[in-house]
Protein backbone atom coordinates (compact mmCIF):
# COMPACT_ATOMS: atom_id res chain seq x y z
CA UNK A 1 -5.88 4.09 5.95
CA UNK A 2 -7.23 1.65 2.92
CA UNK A 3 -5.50 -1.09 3.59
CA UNK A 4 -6.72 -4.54 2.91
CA UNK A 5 -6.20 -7.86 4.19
CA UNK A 6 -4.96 -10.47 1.60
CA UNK A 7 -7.57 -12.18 -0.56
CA UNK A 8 -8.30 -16.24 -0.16
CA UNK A 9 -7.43 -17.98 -3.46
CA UNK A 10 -10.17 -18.06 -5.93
CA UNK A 11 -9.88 -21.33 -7.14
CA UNK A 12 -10.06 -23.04 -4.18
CA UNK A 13 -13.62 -24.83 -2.70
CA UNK A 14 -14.25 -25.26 0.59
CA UNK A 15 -15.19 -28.77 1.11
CA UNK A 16 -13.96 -30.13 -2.53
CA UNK A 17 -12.06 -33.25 -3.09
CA UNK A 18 -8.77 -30.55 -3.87
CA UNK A 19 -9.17 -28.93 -0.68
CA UNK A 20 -6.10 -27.68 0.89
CA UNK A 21 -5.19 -28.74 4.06
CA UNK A 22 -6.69 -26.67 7.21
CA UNK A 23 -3.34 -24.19 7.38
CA UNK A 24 -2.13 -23.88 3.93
CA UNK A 25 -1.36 -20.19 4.85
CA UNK A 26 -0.28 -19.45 8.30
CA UNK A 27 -0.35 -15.39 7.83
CA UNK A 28 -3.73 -15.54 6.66
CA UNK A 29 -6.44 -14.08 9.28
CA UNK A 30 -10.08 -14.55 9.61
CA UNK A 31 -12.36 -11.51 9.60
CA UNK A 32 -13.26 -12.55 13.43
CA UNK A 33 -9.46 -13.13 13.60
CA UNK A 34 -8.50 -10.10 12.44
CA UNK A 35 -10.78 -7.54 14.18
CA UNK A 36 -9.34 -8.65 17.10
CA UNK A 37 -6.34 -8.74 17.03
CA UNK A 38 -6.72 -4.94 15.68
CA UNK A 39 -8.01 -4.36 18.79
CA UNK A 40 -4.83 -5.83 20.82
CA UNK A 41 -1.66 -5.15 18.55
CA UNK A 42 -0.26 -2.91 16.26
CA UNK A 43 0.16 -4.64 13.02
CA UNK A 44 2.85 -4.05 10.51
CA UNK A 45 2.39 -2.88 6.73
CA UNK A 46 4.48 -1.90 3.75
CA UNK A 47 3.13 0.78 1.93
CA UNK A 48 5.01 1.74 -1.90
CA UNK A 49 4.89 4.90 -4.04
CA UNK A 50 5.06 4.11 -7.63
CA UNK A 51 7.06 6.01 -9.61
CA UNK A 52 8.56 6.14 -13.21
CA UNK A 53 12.12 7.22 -14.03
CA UNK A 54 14.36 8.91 -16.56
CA UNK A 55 17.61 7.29 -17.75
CA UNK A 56 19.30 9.30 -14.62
CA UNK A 57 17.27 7.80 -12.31
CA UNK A 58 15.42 11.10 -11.85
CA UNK A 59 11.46 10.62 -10.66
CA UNK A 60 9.85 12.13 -13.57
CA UNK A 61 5.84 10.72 -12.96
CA UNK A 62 4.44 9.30 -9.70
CA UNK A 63 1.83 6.99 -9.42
CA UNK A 64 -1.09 7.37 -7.27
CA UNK A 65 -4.37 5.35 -6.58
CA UNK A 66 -7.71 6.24 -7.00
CA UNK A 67 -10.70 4.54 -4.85
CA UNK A 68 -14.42 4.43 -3.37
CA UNK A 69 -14.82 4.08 0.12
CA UNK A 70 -17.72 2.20 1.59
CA UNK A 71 -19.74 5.48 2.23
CA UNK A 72 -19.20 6.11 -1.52
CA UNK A 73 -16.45 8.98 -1.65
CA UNK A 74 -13.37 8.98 -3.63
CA UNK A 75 -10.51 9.16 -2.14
CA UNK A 76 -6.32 9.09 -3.41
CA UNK A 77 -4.15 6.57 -1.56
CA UNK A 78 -1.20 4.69 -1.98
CA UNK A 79 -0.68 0.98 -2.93
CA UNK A 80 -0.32 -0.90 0.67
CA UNK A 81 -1.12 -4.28 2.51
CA UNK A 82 -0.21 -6.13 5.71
CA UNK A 83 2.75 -7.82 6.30
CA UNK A 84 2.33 -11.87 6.84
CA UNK A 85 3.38 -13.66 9.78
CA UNK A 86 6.29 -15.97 7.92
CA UNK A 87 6.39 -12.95 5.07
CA UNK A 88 9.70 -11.12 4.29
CA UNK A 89 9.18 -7.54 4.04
CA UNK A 90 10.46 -7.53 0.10
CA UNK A 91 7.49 -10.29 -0.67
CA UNK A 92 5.20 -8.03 1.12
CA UNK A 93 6.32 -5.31 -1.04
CA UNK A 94 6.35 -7.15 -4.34
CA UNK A 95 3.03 -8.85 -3.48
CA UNK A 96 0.88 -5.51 -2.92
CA UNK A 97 2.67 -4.16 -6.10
CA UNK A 98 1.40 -6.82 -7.98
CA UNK A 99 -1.93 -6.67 -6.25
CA UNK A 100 -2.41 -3.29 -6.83
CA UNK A 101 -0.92 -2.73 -9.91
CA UNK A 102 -1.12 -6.01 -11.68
CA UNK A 103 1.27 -8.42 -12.74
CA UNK A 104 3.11 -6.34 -15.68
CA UNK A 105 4.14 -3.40 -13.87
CA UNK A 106 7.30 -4.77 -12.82
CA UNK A 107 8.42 -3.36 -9.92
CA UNK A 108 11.97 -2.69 -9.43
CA UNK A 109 12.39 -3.31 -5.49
CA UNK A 110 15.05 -1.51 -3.96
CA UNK A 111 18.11 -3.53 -3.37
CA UNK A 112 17.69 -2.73 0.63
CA UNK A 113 14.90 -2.74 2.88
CA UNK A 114 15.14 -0.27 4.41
CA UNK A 115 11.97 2.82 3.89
CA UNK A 116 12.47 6.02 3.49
CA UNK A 117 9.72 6.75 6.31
CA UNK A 118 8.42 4.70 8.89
CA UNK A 119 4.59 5.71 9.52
CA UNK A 120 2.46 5.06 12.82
CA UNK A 121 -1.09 4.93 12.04
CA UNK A 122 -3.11 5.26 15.46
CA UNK A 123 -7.38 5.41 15.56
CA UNK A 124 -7.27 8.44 17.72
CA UNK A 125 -6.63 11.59 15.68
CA UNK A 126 -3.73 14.19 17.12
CA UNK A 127 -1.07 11.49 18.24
CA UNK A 128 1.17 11.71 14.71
CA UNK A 129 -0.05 13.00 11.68
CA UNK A 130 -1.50 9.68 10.11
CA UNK A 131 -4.70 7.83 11.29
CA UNK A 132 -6.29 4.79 10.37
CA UNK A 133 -9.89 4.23 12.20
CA UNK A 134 -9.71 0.84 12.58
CA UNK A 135 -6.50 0.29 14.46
CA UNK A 136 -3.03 0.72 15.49
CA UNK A 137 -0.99 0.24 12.55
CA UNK A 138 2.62 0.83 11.75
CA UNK A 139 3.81 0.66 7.89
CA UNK A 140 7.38 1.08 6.16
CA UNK A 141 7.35 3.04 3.23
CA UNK A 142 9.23 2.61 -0.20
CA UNK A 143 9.60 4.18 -3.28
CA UNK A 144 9.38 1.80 -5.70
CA UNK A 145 10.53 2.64 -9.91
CA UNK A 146 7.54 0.88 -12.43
CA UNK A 147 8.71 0.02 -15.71
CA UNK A 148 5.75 -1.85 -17.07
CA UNK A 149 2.18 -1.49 -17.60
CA UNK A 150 0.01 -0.89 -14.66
CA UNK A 151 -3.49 -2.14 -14.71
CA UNK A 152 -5.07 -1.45 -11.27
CA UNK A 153 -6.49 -4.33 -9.75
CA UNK A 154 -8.60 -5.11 -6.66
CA UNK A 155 -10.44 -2.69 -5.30
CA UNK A 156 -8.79 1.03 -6.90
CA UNK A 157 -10.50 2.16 -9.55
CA UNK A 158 -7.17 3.89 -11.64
CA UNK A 159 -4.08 4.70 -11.21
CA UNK A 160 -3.48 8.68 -11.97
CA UNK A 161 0.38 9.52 -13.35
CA UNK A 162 1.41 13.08 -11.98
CA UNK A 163 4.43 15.04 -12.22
CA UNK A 164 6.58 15.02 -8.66
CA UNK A 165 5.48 18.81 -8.64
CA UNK A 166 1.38 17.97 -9.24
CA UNK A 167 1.40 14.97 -6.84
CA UNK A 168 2.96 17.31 -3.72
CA UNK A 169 -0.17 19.58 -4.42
CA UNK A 170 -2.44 20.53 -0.97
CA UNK A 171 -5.33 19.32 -3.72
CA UNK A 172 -3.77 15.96 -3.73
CA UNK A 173 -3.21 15.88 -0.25
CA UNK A 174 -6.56 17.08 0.48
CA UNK A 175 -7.79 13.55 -1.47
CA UNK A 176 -5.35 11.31 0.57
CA UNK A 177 -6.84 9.38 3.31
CA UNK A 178 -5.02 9.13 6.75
CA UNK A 179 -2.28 11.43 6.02
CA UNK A 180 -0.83 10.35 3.17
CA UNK A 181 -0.26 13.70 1.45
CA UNK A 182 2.20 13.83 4.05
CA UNK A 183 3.43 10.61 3.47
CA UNK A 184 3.74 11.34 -0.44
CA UNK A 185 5.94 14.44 0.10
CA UNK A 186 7.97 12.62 2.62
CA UNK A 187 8.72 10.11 -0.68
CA UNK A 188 9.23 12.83 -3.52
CA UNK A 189 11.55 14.57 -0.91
CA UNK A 190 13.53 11.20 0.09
CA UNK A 191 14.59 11.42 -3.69
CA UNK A 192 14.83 14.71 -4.42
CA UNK A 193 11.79 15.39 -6.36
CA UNK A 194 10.80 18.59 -4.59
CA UNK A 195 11.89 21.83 -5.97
């Protein structure tokens, strides 16, 4: 599982006259910080699957990420992030979207919360069909319609458009890290993209 912890805000200096006060941002974790508490609680993420739509409503591309791990491979993945303590789950959702997409995708969130899976993420391999090496993780996951321009951002190098029917290849499955092939055909199923 990719998934990366929020980033501090670039224009501010530590130390400089316009420093912020000590806890400006409650939800926001330390590396120290947040190592352990990976290694004492299961956190909670949103994860989204972009997708485009017809005039019906029907899922005609779907959006998928493109990165390099630290060893160097490339791997396919889906846009996600941590929830933060204080953080409603639709500003979680919006604020990955943004972060991985940029700011003129425009994201249409759903108008309820509630995922169309709900994925547990363990270290050890064999106890549900996603893993995530660093920690116990669980993450609700959304399909979420795109009707802007998406300009990936952060650390994904593109973001491929398939058809529903490429995107629930085993070759893209194969590319997805922690079981999200699974996790993508779970989403092109929940709305009936799967022939």
């Amino acid at each position: 599982m990719s998934v990366r912890t929020p980033d501090p805000d670039p224009d501010w200096t530590p130390g400089g006259d316009d420093a912020p006060p000590a806890n400006t941002n409650p939800g926001w974790l330390s590396d120290v910080e947040l190592a352990e508490i990976r290694q004492r609680l299961p956190l909670l993420y949103v994860e989204a699957v972009p997708v485009r739509v017809d005039g019906l409503g029907q899922v005609v591309e779907v959006g998928v990420l493109l990165r390099a791990t630290p060893e160097g491979k490339m791997t396919r993945t889906l846009v996600s992030g941590r929830v933060l303590y204080g953080e409603t789950l639709r500003d979680a959702l919006f604020r990955h979207l943004e972060k991985d997409l940029g700011p003129m995708a425009f994201p249409q969130l759903p108008p309820s919360p509630v995922p169309y899976s709900v994925a547990e993420y363990f270290p050890m391999p064999g106890i549900t069909a996603f893993t995530d090496d660093r920690q116990h993780a669980v993450s609700l996951a959304y399909v979420v319609p795109v009707t802007g321009t998406c300009d990936p951002r952060q650390d994904a190098l593109e973001l491929t458009w398939m058809t529903p029917e490429e995107a629930a290849t085993d070759a893209v499955s194969a590319e997805m890290e922690g079981g999200r092939g699974g996790l993508l055909r779970m989403a092109l199923a929940s709305v009936g993209a799967l022939r």
